[in-house]
N, C-alpha and C. Protein backbone atom coordinates (compact mmCIF):
# COMPACT_ATOMS: atom_id res chain seq x y z
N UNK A 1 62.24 -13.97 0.81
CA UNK A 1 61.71 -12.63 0.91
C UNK A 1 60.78 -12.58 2.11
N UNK A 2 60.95 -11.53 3.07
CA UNK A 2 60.23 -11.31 4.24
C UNK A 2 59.46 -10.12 3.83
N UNK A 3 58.43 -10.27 4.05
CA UNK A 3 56.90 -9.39 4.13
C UNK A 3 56.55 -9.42 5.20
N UNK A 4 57.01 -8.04 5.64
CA UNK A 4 55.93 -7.56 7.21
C UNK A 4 55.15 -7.04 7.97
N UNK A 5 54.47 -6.67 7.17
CA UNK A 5 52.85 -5.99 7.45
C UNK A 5 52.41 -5.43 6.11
N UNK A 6 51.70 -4.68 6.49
CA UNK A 6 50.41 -4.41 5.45
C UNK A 6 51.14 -3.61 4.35
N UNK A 7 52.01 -2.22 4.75
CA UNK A 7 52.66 -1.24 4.09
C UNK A 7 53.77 -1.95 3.18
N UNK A 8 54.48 -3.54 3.68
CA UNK A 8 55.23 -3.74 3.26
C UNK A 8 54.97 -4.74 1.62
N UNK A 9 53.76 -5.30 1.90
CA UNK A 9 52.83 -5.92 1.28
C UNK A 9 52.09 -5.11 0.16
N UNK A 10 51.99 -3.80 -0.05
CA UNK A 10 51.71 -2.99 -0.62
C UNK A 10 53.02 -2.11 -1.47
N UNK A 11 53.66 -2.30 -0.94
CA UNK A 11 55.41 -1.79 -1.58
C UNK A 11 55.32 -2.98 -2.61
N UNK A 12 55.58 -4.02 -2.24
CA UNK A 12 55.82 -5.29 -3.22
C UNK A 12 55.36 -5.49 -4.43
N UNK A 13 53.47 -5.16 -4.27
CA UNK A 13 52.39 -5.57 -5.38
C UNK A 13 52.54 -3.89 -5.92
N UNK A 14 53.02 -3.12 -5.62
CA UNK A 14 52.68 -1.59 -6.13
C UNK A 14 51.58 -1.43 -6.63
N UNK A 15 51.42 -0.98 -8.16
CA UNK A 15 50.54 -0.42 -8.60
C UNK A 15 49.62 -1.57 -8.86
N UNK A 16 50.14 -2.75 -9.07
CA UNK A 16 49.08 -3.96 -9.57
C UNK A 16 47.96 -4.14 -9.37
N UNK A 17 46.81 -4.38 -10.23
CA UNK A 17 45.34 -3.84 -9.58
C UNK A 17 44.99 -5.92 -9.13
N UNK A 18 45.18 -5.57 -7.81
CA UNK A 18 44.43 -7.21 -7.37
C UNK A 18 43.57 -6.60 -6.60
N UNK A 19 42.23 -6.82 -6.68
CA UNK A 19 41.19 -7.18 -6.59
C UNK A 19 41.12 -7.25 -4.89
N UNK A 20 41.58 -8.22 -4.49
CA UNK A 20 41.96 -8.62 -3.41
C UNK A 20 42.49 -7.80 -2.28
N UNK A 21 43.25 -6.55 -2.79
CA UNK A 21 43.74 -5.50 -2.40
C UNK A 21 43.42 -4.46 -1.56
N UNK A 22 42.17 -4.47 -2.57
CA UNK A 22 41.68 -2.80 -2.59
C UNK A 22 41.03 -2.24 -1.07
N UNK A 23 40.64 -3.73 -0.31
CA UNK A 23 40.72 -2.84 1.04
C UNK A 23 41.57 -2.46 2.31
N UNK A 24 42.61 -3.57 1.29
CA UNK A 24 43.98 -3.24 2.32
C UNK A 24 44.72 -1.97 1.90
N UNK A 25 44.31 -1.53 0.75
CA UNK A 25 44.78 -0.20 -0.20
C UNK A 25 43.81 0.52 0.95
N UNK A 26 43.12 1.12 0.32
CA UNK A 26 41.99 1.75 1.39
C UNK A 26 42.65 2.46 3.08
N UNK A 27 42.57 1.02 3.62
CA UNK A 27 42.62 0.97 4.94
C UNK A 27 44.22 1.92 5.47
N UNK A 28 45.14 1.35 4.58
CA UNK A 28 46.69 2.27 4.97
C UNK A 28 46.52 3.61 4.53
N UNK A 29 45.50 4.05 3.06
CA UNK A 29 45.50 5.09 2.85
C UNK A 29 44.57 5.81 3.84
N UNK A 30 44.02 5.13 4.50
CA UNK A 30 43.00 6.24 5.73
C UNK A 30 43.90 6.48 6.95
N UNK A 31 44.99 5.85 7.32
CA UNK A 31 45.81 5.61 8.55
C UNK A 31 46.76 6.86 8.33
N UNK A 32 46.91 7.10 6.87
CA UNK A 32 48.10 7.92 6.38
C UNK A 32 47.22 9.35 7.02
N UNK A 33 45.92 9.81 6.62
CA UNK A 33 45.28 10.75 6.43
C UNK A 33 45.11 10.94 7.80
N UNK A 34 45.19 10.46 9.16
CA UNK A 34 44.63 10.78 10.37
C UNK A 34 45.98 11.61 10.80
N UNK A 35 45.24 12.49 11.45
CA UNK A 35 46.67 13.64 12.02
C UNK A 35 47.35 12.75 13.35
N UNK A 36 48.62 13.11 13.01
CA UNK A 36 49.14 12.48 14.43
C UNK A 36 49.04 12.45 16.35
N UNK A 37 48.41 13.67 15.98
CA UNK A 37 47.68 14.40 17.41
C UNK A 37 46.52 13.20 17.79
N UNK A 38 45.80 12.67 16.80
CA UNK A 38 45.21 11.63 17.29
C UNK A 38 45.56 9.85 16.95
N UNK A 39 46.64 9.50 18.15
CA UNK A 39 47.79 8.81 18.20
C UNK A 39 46.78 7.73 18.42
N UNK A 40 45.61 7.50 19.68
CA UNK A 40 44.24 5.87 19.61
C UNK A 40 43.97 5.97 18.23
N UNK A 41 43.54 6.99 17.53
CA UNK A 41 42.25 6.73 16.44
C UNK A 41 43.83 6.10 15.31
N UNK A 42 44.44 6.68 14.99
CA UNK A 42 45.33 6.53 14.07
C UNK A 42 46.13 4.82 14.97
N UNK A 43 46.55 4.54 16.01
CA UNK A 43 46.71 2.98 16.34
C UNK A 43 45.37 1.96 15.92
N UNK A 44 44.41 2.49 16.49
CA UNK A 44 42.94 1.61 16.17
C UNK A 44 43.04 1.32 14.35
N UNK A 45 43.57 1.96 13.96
CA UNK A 45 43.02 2.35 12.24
C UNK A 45 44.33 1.36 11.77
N UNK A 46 45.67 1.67 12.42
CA UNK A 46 46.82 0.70 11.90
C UNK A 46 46.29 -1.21 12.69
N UNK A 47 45.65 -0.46 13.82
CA UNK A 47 45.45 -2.38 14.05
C UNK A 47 44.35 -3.03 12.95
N UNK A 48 43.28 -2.37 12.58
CA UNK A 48 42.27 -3.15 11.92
C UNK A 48 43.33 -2.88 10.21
N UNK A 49 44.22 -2.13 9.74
CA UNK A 49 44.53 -2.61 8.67
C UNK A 49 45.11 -4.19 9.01
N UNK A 50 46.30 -3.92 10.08
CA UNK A 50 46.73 -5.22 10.14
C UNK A 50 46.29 -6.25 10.13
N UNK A 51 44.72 -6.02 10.74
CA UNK A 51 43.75 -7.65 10.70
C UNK A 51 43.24 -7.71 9.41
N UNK A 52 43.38 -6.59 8.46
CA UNK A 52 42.88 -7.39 7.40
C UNK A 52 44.24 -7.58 6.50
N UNK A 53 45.25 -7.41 6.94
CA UNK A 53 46.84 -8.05 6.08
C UNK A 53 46.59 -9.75 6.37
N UNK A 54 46.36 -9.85 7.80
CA UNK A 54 46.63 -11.13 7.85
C UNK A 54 45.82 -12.25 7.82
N UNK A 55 44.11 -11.41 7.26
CA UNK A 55 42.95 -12.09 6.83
C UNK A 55 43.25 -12.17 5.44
N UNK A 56 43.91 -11.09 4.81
CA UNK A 56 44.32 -11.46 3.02
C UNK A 56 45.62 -12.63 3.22
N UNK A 57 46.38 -12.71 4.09
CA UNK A 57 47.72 -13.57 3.77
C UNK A 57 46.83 -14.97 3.96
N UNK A 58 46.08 -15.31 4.88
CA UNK A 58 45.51 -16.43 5.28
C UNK A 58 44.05 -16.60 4.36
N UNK A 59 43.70 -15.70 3.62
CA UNK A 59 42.68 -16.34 2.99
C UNK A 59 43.26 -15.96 1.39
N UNK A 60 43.86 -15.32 0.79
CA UNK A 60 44.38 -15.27 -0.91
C UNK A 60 45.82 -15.43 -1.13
N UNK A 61 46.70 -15.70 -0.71
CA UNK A 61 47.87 -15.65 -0.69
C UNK A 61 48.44 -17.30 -1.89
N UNK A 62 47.45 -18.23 -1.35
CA UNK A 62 47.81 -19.82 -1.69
C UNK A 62 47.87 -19.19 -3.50
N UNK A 63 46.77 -18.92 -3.66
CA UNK A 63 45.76 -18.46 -5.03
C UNK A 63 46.94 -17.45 -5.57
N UNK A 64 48.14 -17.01 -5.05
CA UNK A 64 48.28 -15.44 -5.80
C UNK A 64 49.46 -16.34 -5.93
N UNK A 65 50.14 -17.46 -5.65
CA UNK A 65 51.55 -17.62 -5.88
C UNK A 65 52.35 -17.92 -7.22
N UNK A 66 51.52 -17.85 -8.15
CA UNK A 66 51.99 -17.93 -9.14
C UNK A 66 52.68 -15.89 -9.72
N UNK A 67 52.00 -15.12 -9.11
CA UNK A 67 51.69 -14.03 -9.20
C UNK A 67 53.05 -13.51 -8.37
N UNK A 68 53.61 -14.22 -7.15
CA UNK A 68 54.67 -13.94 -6.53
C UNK A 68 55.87 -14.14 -7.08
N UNK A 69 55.65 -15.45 -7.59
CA UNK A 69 57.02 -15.71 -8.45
C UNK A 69 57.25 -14.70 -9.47
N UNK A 70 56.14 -14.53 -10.30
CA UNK A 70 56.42 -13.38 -11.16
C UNK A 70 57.22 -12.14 -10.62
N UNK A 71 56.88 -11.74 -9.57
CA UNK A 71 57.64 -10.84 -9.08
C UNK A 71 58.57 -10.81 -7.59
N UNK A 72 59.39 -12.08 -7.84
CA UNK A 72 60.46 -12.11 -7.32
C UNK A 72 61.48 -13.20 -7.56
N UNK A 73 62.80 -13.22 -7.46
CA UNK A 73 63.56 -14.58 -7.93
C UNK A 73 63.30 -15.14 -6.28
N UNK A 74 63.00 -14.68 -5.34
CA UNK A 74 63.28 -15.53 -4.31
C UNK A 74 62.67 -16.90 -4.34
N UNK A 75 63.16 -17.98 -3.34
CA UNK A 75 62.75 -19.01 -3.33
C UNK A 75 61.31 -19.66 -2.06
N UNK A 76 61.39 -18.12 -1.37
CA UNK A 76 60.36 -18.14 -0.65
C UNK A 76 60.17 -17.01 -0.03
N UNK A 77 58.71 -17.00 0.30
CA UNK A 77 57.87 -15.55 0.59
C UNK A 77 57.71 -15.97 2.21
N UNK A 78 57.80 -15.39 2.75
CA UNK A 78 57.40 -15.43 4.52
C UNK A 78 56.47 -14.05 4.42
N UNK A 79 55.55 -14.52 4.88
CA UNK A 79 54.47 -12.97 5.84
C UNK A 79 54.45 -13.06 7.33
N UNK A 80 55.11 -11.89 7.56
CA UNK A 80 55.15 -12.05 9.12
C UNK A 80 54.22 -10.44 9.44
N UNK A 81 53.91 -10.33 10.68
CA UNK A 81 53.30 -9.06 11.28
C UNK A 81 53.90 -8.62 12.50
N UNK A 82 53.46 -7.54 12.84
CA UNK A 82 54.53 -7.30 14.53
C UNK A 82 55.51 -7.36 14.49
N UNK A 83 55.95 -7.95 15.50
CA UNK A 83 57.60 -7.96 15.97
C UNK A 83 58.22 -9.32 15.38
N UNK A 84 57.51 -9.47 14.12
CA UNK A 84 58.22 -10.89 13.10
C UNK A 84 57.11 -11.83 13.85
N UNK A 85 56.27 -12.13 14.07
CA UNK A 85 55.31 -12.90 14.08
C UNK A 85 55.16 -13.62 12.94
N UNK A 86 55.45 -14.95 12.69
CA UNK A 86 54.92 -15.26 11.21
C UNK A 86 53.68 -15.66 11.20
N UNK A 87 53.07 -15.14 9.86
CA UNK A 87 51.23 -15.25 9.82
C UNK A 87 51.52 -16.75 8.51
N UNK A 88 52.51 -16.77 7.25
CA UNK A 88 52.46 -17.85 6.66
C UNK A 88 54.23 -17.95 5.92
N UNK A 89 54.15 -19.37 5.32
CA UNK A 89 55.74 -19.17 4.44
C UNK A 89 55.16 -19.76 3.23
N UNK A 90 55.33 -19.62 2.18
CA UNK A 90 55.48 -20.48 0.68
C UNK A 90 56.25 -20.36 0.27
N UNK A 91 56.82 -21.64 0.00
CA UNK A 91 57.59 -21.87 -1.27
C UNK A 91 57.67 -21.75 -2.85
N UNK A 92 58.42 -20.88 -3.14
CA UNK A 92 58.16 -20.31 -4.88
C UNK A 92 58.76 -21.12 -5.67
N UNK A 93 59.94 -21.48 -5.47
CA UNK A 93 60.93 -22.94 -6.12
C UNK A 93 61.07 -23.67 -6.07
């Protein structure tokens, strides 16, 4: 399973309340709310979510894998960002 940014990472866990989340919840829901007319403020707002996708993949991710398996048969999780940048891989099986 490939995970690739923040929105996609948020599709996955849906409604699940982690803790861990809530400012990457936050951060996409403020990106959503900026009008498109302001195309810097709304990029600035998608880059700092992204730094904190890949400050949650690199600092809670090890801790949640029991939590992944639960919700997926795959045999491994990749988080990538950008243009497939990989940020980490674990193995679920």
């Amino acid at each position: 399973m490939n995970i690739s940014g923040p929105q996609a990472l948020l599709n996955f866990i849906g409604s699940d309340n982690i803790p861990s989340v809530s400012n990457l919840r936050s951060c996409i829901l403020s990106v959503g709310k900026i009008c498109s007319c302001q195309k810097q403020k709304k990029a600035q707002k998608s880059e700092e979510c992204n730094n904190i996708y890949i400050q949650f993949v690199n600092s809670n991710c090890t801790g949640l894998l029991e939590y992944f398996k639960s919700k997926t048969t795959d045999d491994i999780i990749i988080f990538t960002h950008g243009s497939n940048h990989e940020i980490k891989r674990f193995k679920l099986r």
